[in-house]
Each structure stands twice: as structure tokens, then as C-alpha cells.
Protein backbone atom coordinates (compact mmCIF):
# COMPACT_ATOMS: atom_id res chain seq x y z
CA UNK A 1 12.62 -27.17 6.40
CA UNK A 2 13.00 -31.31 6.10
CA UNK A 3 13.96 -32.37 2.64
CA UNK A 4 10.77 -34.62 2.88
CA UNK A 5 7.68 -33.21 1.10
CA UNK A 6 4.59 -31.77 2.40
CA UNK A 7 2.03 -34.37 2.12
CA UNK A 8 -1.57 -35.11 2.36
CA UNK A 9 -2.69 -37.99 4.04
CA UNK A 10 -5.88 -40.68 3.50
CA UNK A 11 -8.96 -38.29 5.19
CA UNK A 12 -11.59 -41.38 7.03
CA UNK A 13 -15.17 -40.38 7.98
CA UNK A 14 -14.30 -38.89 11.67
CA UNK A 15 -11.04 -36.83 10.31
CA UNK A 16 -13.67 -35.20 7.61
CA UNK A 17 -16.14 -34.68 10.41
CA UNK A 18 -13.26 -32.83 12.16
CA UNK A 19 -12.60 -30.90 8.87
CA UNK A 20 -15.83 -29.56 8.95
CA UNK A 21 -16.11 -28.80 12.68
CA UNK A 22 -12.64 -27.00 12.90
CA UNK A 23 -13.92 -24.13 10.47
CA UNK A 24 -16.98 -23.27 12.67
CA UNK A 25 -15.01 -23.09 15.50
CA UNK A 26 -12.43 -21.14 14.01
CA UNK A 27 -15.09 -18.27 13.18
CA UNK A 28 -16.73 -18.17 16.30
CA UNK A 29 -13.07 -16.91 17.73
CA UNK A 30 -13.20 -14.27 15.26
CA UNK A 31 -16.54 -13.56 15.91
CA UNK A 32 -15.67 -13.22 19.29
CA UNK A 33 -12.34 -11.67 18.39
CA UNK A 34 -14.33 -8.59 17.24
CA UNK A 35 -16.93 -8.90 20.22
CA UNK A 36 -14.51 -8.09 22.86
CA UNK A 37 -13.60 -4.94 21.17
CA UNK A 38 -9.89 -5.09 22.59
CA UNK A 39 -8.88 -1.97 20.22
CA UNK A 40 -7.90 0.31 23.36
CA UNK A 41 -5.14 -2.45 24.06
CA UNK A 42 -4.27 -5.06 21.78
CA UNK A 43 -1.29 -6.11 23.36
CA UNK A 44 -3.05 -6.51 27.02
CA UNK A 45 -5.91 -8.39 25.35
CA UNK A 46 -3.33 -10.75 23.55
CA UNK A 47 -1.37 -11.09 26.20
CA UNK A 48 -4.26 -12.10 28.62
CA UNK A 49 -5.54 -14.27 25.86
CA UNK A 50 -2.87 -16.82 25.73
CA UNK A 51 -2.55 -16.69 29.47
CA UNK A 52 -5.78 -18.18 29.83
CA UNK A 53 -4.71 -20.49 27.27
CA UNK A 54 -2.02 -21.82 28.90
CA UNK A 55 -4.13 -22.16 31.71
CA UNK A 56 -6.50 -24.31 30.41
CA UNK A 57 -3.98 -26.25 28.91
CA UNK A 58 -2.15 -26.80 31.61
CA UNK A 59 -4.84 -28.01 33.58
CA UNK A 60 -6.07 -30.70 30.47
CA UNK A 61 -2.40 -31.98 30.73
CA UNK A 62 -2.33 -32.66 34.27
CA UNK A 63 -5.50 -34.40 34.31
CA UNK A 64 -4.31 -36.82 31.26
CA UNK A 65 -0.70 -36.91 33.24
CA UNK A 66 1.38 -35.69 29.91
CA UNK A 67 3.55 -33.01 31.10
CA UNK A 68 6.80 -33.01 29.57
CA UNK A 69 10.20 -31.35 29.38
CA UNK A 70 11.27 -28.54 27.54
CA UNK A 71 14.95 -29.33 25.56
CA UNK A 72 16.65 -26.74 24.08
CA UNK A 73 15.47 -28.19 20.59
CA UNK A 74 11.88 -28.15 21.24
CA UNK A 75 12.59 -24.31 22.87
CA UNK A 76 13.56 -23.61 19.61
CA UNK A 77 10.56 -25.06 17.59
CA UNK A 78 7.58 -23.59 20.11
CA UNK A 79 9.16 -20.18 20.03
CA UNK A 80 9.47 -19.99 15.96
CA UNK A 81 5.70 -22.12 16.45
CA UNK A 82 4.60 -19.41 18.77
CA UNK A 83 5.43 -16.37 16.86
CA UNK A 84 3.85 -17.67 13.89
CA UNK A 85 0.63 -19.23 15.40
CA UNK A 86 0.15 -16.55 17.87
CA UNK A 87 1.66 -13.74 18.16
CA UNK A 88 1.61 -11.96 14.99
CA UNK A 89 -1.26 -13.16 13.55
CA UNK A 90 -3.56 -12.73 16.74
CA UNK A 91 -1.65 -9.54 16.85
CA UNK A 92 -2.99 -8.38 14.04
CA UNK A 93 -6.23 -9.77 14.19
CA UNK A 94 -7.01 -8.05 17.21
CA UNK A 95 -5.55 -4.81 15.22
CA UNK A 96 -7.90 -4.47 12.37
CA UNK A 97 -10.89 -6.31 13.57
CA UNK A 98 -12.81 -3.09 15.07
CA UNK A 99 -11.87 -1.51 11.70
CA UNK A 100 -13.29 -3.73 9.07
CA UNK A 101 -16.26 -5.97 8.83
CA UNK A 102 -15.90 -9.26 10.74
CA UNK A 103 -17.38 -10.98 7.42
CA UNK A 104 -14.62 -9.26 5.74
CA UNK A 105 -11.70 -10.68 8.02
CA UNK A 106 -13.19 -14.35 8.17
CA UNK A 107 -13.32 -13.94 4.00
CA UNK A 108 -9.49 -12.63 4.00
CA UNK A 109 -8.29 -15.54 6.43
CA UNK A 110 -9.97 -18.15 4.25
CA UNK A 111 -7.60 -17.47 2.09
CA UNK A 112 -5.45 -19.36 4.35
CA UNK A 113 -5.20 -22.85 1.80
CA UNK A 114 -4.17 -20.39 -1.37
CA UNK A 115 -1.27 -18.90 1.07
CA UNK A 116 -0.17 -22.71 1.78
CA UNK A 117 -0.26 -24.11 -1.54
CA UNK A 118 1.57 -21.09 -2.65
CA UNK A 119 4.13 -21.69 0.08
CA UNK A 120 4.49 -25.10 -0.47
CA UNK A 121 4.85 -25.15 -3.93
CA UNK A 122 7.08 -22.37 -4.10
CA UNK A 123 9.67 -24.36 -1.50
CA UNK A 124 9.15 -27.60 -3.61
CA UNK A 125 7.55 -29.11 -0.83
CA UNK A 126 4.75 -30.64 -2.80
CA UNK A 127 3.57 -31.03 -6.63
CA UNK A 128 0.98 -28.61 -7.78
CA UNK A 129 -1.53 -31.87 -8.46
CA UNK A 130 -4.65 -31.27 -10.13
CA UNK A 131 -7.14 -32.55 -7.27
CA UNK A 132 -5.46 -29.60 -4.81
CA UNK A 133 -5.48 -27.20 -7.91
CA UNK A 134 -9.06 -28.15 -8.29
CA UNK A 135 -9.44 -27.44 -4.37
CA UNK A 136 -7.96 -23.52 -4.49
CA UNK A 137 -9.87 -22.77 -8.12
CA UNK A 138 -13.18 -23.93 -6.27
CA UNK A 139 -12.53 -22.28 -3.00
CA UNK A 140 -11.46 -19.36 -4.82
CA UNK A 141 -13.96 -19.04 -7.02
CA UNK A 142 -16.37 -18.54 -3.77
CA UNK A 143 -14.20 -15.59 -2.76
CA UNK A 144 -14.59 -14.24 -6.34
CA UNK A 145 -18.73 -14.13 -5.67
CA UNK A 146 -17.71 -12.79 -2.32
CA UNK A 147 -16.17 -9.52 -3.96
CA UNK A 148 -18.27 -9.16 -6.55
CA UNK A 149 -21.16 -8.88 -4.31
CA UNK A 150 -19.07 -6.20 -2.16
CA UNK A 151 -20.60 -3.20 -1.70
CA UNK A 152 -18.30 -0.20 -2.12
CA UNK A 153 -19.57 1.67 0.04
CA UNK A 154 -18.40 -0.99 2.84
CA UNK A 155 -15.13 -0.94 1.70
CA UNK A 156 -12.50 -0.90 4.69
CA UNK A 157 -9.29 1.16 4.04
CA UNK A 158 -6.95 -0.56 2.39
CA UNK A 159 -4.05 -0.66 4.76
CA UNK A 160 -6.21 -2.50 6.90
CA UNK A 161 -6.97 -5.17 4.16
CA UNK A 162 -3.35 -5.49 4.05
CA UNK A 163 -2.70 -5.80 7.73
CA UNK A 164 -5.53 -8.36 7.62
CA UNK A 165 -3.70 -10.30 5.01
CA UNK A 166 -0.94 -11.28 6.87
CA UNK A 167 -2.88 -13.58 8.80
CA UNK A 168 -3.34 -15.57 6.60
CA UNK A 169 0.20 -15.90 5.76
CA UNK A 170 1.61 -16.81 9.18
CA UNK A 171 -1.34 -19.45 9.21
CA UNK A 172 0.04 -20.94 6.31
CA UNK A 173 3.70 -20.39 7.16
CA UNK A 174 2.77 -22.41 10.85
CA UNK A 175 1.09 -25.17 9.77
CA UNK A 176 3.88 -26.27 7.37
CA UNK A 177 6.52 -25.81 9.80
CA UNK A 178 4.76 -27.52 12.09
CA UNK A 179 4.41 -30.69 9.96
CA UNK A 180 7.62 -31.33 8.69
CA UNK A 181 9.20 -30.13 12.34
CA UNK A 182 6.56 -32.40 14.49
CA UNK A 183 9.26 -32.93 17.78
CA UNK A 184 9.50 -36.80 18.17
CA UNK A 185 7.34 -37.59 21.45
CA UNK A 186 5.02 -35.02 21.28
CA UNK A 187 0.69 -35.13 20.93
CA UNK A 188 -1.27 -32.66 19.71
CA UNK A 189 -2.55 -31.29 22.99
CA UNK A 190 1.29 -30.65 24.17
CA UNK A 191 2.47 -28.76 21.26
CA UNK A 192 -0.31 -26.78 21.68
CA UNK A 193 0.48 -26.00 25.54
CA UNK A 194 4.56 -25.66 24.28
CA UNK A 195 4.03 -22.85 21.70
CA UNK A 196 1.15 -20.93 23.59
CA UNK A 197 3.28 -20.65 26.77
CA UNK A 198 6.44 -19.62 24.62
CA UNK A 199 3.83 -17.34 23.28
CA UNK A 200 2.72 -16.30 26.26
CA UNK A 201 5.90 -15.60 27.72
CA UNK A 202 7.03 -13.57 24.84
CA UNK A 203 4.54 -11.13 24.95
CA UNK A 204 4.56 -11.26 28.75
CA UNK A 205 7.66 -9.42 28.18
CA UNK A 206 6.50 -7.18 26.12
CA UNK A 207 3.59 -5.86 27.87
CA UNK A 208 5.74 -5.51 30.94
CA UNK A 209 8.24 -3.48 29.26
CA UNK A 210 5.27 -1.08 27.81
CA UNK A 211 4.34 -0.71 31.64
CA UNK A 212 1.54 -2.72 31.68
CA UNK A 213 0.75 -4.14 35.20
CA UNK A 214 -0.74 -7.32 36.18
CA UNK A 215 -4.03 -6.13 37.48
CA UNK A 216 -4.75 -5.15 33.35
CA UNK A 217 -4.46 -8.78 32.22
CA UNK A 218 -6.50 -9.64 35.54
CA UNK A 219 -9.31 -7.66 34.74
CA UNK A 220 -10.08 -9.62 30.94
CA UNK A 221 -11.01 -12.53 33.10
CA UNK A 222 -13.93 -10.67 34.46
CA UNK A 223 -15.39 -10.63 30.78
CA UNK A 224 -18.30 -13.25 29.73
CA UNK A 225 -17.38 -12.96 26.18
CA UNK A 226 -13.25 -13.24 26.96
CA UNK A 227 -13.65 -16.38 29.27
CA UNK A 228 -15.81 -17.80 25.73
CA UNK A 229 -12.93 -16.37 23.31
CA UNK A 230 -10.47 -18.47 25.59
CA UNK A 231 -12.20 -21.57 25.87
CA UNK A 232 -13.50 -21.57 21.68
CA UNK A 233 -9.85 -20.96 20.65
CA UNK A 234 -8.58 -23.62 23.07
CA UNK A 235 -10.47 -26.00 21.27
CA UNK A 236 -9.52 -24.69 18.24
CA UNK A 237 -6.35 -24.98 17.97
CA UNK A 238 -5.87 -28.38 19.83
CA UNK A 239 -8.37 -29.65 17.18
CA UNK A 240 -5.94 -27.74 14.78
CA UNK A 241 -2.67 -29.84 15.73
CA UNK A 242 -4.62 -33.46 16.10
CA UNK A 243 -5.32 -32.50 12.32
CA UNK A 244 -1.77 -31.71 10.53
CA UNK A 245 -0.81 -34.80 12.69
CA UNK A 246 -3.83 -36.63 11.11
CA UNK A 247 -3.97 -35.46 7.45
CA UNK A 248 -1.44 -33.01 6.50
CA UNK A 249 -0.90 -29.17 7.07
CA UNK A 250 -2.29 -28.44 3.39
CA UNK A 251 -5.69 -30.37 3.75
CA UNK A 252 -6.06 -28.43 6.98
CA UNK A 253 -5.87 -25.60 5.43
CA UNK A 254 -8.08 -26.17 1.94
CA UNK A 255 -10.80 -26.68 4.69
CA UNK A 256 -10.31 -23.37 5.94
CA UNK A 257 -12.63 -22.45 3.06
CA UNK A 258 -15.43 -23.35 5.46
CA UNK A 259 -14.45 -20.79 7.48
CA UNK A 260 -16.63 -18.57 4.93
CA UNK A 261 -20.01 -20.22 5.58
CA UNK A 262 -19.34 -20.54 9.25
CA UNK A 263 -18.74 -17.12 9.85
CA UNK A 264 -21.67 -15.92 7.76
CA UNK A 265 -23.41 -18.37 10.40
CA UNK A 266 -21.85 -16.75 13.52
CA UNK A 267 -22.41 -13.22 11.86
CA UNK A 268 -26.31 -13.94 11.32
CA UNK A 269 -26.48 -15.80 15.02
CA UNK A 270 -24.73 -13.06 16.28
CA UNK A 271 -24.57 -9.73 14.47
CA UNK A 272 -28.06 -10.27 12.84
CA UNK A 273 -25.99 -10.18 9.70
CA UNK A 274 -28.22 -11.43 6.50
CA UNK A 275 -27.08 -14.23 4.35
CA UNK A 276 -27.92 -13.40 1.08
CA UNK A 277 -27.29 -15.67 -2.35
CA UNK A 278 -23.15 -14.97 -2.70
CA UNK A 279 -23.04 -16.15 0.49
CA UNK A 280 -24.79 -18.87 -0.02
CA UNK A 281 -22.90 -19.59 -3.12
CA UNK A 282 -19.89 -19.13 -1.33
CA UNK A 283 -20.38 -21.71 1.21
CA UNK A 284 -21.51 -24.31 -1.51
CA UNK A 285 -17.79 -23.47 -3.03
CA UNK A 286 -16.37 -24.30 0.18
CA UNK A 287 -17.69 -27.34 0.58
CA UNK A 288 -17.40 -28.47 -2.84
CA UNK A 289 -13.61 -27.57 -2.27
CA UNK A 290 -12.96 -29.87 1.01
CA UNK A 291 -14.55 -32.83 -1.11
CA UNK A 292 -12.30 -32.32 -3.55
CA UNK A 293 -9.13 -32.54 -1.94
CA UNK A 294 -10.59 -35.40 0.93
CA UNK A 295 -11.71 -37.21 -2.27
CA UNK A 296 -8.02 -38.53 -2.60
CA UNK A 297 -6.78 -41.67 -0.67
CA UNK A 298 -2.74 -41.41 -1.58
CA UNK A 299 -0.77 -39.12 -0.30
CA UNK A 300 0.50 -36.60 -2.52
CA UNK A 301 3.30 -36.75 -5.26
CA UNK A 302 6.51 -35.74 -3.47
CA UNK A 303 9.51 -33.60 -4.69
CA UNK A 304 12.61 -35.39 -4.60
């Protein structure tokens, strides 16, 4: 990575409005990650997935007139981009989801900002300050209630839980290689179209070379609840570039804590899932955790 730090950035009123929004969005797509059931074949479903993607990025690109060129140095960034953003961790999202709890995957993936810190710290990219310490402890402390208030009787196999973590971990791998790699010339919207179509194109080749044929990816698009997944994570993670660009990869990511409350939302909307006091708890944890690190108006120290 660039010798320059990972930084957070001044969050105004709109950006925080966006830091809250971004969350629920981001748990609908799991929620509908687990609705489409695409356990027979993940690597159709994923593969389908980003194709509509690119589709509907394509299309918001030629109506704002931004399509660009693809150099050999931005090749390089959207397919290290896409693998991280999309491949594996959708990958295995779409693995374990019809074999745990989808209030069990959103809790795992909000563990998203304590994978980035981590990260960051560990590659000196930022100073453990005590307003993002703060942040984790909070947010953390949320999961804590979560767990305690497991039943054990729910309890997914482990391997799963493992699996599950490692979305987290590309999510937090992504977002700082995307901030400190940012290609010169580039918005939000067309990094977004650059890795998903790299993405896309990797996996094309892989589900051709398992034998898959054309007509399987065709017949996803005849799916209410697909056509929604497509659209929801779209918008999600265009909303997800315009924010590292706006305020830093590791602010992005502390308000992935709000992914908690949101999907206990979705879950009760639309698995008639019950929201009982740890959840509630949980979700005040998250919140108190985005104040917390939005609360500062420098950016943070950096490591020489």
C-alpha cells in the first residue's frame, strides 16, 4: 500500500445521513441474499448477480456520459478490487447463508470496523486513537449482548461461522485498498462499474469452465426477489465508494455497526423475526459507536 496513512476525514450532516442509510441498505442485500436461496448454485447465482450489476451500471454511466478507459494500471486495481469486494466475500455469503441464521451473518459482518482497525493498525496505516478505540469497544460491546443472548440451541456449526467470518475480512481488506489506491480520474459510480465487470468477468470464466450455460444465468432474471437483490446492492455499493472517497475507508466501516439494528429491522419486516431487549441494546451500541467516531473534525494522527 501508499506510504500515506489511512485517514478519517471531517463527517458534515448529509455524509452522516449517508452513514446511517448505507447500513440499512447493506442488510436488506443480505436479507435478500438468504431470500433467494441460491444454495443449489452459488457460483450461477454470483455470477448472474454481478451481471446484472454491470448492467445497471452501465446503463447509469451512459446516461451521465462517464465511460472511461481501462489502462493496464487501473486493470490491475479493479481485478485485486474485484476479488476482494466481490468475489470471495459474496462467494461466501451466498455459501453459508441457507446454513445459519440471517441475524447471525448480518451480526458476524458487523464486525467489519474491528477487521479494519485491526488491519490498519497492524500495517501502520493509522494510530490506534482513543475516539476510534472508543468506536470498536462500543460497537463491540453490542456484539457481546448479541452472544450472550444466543441461544445454544441455535447455534450454527462452526465451520460455517468461520466461513462467514471471512467476509468480513475481505470487506475490510477492500475498503483500505481502495482508499489509498483511489485511480486518479475516477468517481465513485465508475470504480464501482470497473471492479464489478472485472468481477464479473472473472467468474464468467469460471462458471463456463464448470459447464454452466448461459440460459442458467438467464433464468435468475426471471426472479422478483433477484431483480430486488440487484438493484439494493447496486445502490449499495455505489453509496459505498462515494463514502471512502468522502470520509475515509475506516469511518465507513465503524458504521457498519448499524448493520446490526438494520438487519434486526429487515428480519422482523421480513422473517417476522422478534426484536427483543439485546437487540435493542445492540442497536443503541451501534449508534452510540458512529457518533463517536463522526464526533471528530481532524483527520486522524498519521504514521510517518
Amino acid at each position: 500500500m501508499s506510504e500515506q496513512a489511512s485517514q478519517t476525514r471531517p463527517v458534515n450532516g448529509q455524509n452522516l445521513t449517508l452513514l446511517v442509510i448505507l447500513p440499512l441498505i447493506w442488510a436488506l442485500h443480505f436479507a435478500f441474499i438468504k431470500k433467494i436461496d441460491a444454495d443449489a448454485n452459488v457460483i450461477a447465482a454470483l455470477t448472474a448477480l454481478l451481471g446484472g450489476l454491470c448492467g445497471f451500471y452501465f446503463l447509469a454511466l451512459v446516461i451521465r456520459r462517464e465511460l472511461f478507459a481501462f489502462s493496464r494500471k487501473r486493470l490491475v486495481f479493479f481485478t485485486i478490487a474485484g476479488l476482494l469486494a466481490y468475489v470471495l466475500p459474496l462467494a461466501a455469503e451466498l455459501l453459508v447463508a441457507p446454513r445459519i441464521d440471517a441475524g447471525v451473518l448480518t451480526m458476524i459482518v458487523s464486525l467489519t470496523p474491528v477487521f479494519t482497525v485491526a488491519v490498519a493498525v497492524a500495517m501502520r496505516l493509522v494510530k490506534p486513537v482513543l475516539r476510534l478505540l472508543l468506536s470498536i469497544a462500543v460497537g463491540a460491546g453490542g456484539i457481546v449482548l448479541l452472544l450472550l443472548d444466543a441461544d445454544p440451541a441455535q447455534a450454527s456449526p462452526m465451520i460455517w461461522i468461520i466461513v462467514a467470518c471471512t467476509v468480513p475480512f475481505f470487506y475490510a481488506i477492500d475498503a483500505l485498498y481502495i482508499e489509498h489506491f483511489w485511480p486518479n480520474g475516477l468517481n465513485a459510480l465508475q470504480l464501482a462499474f470497473g471492479e464489478t465487470l472485472i468481477a464479473f468477468a472473472i467468474m464468467m470464466v469460471v462458471f463456463m469452465g464448470n459447464g454452466g450455460a448461459v440460459s442458467e444465468l438467464v433464468g435468475w432474471f426471471y426472479m422478483k426477489d433477484f431483480l430486488i437483490l440487484c438493484l439494493v446492492t447496486t445502490i449499495e455499493v455505489a453509496l459505498f465508494f462515494y463514502l471512502v472517497g468522502q470520509v475515509g475507508a475506516l469511518i465507513v466501516n465503524i458504521a457498519s455497526y448499524l448493520v446490526l439494528p438494520a438487519g434486526f429491522f429487515w428480519g422482523w419486516l421480513m422473517f417476522d423475526e422478534v426484536i427483543n431487549l439485546a437487540s435493542f441494546a445492540c442497536g443503541i451500541c451501534a449508534l452510540m459507536a458512529l457518533l463517536l467516531v463522526s464526533s471528530g473534525s481532524r483527520k486522524a494522527p498519521q504514521v510517518a
